[in-house]
PDB file of N, CA and C in Angstrom:
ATOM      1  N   UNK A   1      85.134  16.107  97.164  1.00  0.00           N
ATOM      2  CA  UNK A   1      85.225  16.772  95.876  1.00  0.00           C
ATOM      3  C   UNK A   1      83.898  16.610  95.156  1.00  0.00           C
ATOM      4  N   UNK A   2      83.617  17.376  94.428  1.00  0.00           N
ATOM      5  CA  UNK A   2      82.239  17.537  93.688  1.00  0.00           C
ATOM      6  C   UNK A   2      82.406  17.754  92.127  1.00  0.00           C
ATOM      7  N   UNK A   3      81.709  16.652  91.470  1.00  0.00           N
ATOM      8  CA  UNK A   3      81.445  16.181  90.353  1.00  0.00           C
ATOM      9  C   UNK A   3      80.294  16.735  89.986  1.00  0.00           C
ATOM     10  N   UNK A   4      79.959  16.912  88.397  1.00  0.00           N
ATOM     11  CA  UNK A   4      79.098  16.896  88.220  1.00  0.00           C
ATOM     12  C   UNK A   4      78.657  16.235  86.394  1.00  0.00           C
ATOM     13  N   UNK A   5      78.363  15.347  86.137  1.00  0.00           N
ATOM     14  CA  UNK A   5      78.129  14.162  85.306  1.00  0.00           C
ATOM     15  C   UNK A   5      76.623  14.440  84.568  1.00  0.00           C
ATOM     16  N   UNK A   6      76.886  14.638  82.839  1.00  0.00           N
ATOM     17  CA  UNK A   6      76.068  14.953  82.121  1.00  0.00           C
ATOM     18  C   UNK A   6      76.258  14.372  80.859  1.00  0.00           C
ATOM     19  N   UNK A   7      75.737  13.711  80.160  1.00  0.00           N
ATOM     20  CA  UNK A   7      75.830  13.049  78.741  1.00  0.00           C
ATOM     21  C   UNK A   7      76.512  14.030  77.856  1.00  0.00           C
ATOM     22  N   UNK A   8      77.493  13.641  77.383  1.00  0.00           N
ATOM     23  CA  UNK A   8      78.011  14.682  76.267  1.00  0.00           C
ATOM     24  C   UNK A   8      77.409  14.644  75.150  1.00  0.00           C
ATOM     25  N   UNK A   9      77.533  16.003  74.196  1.00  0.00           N
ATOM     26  CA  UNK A   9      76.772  15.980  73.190  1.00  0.00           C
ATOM     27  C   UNK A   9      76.858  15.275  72.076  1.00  0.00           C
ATOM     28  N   UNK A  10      78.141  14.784  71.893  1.00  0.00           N
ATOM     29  CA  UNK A  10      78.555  14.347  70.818  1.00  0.00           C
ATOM     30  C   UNK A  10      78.671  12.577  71.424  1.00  0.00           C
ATOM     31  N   UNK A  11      78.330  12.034  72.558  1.00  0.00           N
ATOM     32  CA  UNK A  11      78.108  10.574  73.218  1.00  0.00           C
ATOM     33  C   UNK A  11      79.021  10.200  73.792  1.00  0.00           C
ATOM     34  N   UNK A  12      78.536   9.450  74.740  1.00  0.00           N
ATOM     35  CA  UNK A  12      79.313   9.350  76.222  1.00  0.00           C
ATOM     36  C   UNK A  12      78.820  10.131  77.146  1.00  0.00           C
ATOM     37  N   UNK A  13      79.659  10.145  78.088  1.00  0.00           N
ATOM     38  CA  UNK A  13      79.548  10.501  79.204  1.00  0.00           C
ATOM     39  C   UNK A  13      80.572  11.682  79.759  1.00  0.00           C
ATOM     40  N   UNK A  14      80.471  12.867  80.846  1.00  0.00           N
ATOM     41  CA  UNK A  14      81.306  14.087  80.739  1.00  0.00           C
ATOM     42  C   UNK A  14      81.037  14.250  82.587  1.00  0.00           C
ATOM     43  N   UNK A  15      82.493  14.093  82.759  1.00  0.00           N
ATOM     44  CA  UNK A  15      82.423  14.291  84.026  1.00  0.00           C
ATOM     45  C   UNK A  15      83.202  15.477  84.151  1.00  0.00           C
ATOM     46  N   UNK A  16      82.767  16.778  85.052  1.00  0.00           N
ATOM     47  CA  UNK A  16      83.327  17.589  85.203  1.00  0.00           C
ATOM     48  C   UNK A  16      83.559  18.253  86.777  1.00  0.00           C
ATOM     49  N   UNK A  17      84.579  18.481  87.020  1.00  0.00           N
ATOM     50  CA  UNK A  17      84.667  19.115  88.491  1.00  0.00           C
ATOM     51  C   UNK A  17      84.207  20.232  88.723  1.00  0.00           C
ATOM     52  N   UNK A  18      83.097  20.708  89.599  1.00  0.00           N
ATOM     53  CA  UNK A  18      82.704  21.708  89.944  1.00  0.00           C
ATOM     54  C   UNK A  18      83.504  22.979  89.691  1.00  0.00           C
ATOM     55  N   UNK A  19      84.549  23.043  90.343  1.00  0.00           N
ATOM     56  CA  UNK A  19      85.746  24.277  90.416  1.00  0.00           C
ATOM     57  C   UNK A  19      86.119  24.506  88.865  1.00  0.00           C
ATOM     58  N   UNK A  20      86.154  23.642  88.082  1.00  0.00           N
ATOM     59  CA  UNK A  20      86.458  24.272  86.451  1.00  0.00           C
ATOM     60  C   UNK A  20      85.310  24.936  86.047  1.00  0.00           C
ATOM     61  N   UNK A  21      84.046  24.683  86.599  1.00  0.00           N
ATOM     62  CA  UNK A  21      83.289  25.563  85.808  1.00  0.00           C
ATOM     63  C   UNK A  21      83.557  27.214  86.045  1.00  0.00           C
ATOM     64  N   UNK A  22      83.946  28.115  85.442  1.00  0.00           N
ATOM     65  CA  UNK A  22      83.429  29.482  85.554  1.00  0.00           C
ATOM     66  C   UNK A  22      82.411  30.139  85.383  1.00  0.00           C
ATOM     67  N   UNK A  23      81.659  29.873  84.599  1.00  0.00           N
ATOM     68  CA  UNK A  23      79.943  30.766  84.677  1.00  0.00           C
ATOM     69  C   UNK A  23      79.412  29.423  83.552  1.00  0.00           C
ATOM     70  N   UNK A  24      77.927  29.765  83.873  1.00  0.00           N
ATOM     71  CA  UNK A  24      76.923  29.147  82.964  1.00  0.00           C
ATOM     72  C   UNK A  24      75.944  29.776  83.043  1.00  0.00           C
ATOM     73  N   UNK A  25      75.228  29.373  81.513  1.00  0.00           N
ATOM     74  CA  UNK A  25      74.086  30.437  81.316  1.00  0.00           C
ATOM     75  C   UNK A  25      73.237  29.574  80.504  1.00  0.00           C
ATOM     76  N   UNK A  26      71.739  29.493  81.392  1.00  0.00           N
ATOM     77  CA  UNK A  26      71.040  29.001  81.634  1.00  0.00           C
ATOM     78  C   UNK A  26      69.670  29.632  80.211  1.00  0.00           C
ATOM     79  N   UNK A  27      68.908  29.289  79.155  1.00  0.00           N
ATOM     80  CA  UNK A  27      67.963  29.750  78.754  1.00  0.00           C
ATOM     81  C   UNK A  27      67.275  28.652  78.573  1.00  0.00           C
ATOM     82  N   UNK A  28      65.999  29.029  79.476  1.00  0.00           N
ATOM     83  CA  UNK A  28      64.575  28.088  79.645  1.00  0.00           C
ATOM     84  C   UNK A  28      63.658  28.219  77.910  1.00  0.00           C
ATOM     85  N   UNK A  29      62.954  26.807  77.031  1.00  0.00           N
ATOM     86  CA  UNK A  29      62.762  26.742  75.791  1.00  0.00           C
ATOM     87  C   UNK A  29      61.771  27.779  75.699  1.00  0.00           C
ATOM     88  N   UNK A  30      61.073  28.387  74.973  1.00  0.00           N
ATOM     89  CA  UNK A  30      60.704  29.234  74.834  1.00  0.00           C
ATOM     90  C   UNK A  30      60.034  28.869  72.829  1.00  0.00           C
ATOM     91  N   UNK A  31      58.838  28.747  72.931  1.00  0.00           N
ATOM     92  CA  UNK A  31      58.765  28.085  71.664  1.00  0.00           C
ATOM     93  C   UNK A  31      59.114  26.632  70.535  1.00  0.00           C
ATOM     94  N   UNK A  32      59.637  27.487  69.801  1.00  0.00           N
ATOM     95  CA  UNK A  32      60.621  26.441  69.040  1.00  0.00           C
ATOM     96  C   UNK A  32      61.595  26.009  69.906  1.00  0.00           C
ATOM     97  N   UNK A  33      62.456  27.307  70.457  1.00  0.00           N
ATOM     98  CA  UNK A  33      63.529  26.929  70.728  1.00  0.00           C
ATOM     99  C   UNK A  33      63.928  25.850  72.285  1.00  0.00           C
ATOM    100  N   UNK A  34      65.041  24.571  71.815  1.00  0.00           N
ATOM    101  CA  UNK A  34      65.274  24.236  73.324  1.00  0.00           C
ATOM    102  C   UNK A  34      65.859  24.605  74.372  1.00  0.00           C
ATOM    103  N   UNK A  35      65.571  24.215  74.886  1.00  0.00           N
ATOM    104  CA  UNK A  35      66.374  24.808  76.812  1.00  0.00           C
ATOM    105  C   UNK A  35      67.510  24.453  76.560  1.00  0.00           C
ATOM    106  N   UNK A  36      68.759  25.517  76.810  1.00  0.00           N
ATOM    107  CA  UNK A  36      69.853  25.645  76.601  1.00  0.00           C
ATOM    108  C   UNK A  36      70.785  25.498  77.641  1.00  0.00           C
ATOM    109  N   UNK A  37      72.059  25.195  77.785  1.00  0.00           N
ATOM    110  CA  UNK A  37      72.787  25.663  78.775  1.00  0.00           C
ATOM    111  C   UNK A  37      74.301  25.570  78.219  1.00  0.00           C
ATOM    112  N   UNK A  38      75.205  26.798  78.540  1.00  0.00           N
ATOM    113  CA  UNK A  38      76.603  26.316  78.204  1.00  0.00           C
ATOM    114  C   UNK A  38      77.178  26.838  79.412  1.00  0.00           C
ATOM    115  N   UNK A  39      77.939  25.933  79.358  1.00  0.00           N
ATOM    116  CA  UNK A  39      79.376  25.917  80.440  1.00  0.00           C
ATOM    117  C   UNK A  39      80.567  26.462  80.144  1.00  0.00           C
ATOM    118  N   UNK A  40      80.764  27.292  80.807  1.00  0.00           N
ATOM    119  CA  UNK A  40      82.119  28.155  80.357  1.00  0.00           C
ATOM    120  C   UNK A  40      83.072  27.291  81.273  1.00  0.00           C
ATOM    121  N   UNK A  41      84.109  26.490  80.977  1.00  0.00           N
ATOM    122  CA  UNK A  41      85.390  25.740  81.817  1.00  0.00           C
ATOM    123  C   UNK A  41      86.696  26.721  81.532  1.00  0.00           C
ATOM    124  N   UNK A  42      87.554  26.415  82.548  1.00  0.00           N
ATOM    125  CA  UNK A  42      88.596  26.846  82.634  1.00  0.00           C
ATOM    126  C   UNK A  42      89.624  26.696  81.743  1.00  0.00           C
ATOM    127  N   UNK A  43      91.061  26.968  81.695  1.00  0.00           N
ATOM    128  CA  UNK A  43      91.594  26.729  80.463  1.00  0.00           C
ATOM    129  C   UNK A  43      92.380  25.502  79.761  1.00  0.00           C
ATOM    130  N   UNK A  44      91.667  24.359  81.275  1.00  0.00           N
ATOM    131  CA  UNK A  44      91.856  22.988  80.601  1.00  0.00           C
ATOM    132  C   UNK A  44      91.113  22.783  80.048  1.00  0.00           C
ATOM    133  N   UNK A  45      89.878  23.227  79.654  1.00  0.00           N
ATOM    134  CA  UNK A  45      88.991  21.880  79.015  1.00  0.00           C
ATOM    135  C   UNK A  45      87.645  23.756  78.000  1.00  0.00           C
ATOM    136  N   UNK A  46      87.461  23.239  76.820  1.00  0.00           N
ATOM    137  CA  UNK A  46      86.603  23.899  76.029  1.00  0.00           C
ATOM    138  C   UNK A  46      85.297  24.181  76.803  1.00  0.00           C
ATOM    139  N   UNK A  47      84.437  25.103  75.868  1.00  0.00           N
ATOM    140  CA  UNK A  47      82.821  25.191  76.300  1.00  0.00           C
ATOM    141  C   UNK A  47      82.102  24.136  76.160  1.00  0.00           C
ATOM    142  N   UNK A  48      81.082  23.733  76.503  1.00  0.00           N
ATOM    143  CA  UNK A  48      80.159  22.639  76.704  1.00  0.00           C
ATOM    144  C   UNK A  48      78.613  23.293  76.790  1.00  0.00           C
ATOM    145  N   UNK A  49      77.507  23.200  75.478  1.00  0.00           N
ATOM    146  CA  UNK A  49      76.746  23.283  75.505  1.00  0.00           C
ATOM    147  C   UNK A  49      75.693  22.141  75.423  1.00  0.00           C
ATOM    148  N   UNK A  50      74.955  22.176  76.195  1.00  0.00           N
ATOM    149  CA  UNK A  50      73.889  20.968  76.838  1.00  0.00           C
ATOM    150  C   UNK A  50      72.399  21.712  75.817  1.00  0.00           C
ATOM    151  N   UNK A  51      71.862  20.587  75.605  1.00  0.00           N
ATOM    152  CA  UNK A  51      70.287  21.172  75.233  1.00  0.00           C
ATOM    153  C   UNK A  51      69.377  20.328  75.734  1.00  0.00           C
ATOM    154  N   UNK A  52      67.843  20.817  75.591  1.00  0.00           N
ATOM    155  CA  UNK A  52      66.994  20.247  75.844  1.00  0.00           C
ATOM    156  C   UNK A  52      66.996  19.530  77.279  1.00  0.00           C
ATOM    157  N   UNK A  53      66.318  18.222  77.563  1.00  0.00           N
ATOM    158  CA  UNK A  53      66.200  17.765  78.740  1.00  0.00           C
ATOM    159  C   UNK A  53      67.806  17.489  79.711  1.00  0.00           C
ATOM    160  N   UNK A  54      68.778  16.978  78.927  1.00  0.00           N
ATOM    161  CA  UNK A  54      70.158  17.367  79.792  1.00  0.00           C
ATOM    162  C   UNK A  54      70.253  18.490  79.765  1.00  0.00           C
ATOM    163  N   UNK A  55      69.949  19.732  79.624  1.00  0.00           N
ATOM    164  CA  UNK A  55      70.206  20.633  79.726  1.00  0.00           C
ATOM    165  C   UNK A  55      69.526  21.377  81.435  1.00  0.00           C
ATOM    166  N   UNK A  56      68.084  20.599  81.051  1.00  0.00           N
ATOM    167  CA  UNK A  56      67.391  21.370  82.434  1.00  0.00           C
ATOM    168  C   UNK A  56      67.936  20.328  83.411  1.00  0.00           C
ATOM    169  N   UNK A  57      68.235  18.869  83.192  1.00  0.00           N
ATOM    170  CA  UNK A  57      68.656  18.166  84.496  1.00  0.00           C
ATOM    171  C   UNK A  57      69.949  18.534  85.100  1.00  0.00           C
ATOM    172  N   UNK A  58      70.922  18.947  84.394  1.00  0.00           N
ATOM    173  CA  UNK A  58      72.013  18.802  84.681  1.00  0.00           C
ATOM    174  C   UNK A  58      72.064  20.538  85.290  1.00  0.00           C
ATOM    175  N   UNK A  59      71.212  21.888  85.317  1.00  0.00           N
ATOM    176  CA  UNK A  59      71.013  22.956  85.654  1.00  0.00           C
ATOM    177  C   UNK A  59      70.841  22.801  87.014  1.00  0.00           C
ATOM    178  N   UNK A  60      69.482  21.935  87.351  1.00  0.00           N
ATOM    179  CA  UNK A  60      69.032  21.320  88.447  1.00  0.00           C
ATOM    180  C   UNK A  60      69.992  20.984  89.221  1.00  0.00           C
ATOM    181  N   UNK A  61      71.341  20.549  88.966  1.00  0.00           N
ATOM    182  CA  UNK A  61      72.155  19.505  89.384  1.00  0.00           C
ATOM    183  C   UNK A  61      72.949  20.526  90.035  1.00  0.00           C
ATOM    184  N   UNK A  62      73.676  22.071  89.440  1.00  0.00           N
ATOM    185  CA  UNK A  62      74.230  23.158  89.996  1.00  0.00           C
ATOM    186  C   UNK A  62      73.580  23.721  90.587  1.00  0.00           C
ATOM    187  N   UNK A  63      72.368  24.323  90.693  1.00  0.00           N
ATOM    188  CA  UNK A  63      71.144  24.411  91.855  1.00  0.00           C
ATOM    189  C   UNK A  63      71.254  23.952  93.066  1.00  0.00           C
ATOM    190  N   UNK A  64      71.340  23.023  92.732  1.00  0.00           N
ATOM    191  CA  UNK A  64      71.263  22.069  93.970  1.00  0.00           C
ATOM    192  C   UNK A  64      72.962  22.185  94.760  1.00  0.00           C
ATOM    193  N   UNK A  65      73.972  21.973  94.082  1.00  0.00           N
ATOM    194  CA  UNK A  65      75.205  22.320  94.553  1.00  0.00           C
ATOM    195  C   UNK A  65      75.387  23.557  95.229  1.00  0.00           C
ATOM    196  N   UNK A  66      74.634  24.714  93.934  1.00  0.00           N
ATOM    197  CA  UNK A  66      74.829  26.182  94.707  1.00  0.00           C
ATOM    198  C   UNK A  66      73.821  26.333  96.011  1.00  0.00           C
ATOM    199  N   UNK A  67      72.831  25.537  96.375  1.00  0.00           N
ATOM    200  CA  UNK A  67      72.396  26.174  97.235  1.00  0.00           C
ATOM    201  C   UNK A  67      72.906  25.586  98.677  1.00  0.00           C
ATOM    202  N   UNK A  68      73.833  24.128  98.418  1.00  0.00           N
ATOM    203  CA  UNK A  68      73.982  23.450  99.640  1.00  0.00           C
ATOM    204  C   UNK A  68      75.729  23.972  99.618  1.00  0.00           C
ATOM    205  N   UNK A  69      76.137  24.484  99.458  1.00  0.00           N
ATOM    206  CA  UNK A  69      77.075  25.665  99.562  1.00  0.00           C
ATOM    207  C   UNK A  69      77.346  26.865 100.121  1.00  0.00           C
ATOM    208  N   UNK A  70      75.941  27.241 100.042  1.00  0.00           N
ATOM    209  CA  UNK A  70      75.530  29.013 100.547  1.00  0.00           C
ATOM    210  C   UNK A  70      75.213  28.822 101.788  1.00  0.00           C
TER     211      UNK A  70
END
């Protein structure tokens, strides 16, 4: 089974199972703004938006899942 473990925003720790995620959408910082990411989950569990550096590690982290998958 595949996990995937990212600091929550509000503190602690957020472990989530691969298969709840349904889409995520990824925006690299661009200026002011930080590198974004939210997680769309299934209809157990709310959205989850990541910023800044958890945001690009934990991107990295589905990357890496999606490509050793394909």
């Amino acid at each position: 089974m595949k996990f995937i473990e990212f600091a929550h925003p509000e503190g602690g720790t957020f472990i989530v199972h691969i298969d709840h995620i349904t889409s995520a959408h990824f925006r690299p910082a661009e200026g002011e703004v930080k590198t974004r990411l939210a997680l769309d989950l299934d209809e157990r569990q709310a959205e989850i938006v990541l910023f800044g550096q958890e945001a690009e590690r934990t991107w990295e982290k589905l990357r890496a899942l999606m490509q050793s998958t394909a």
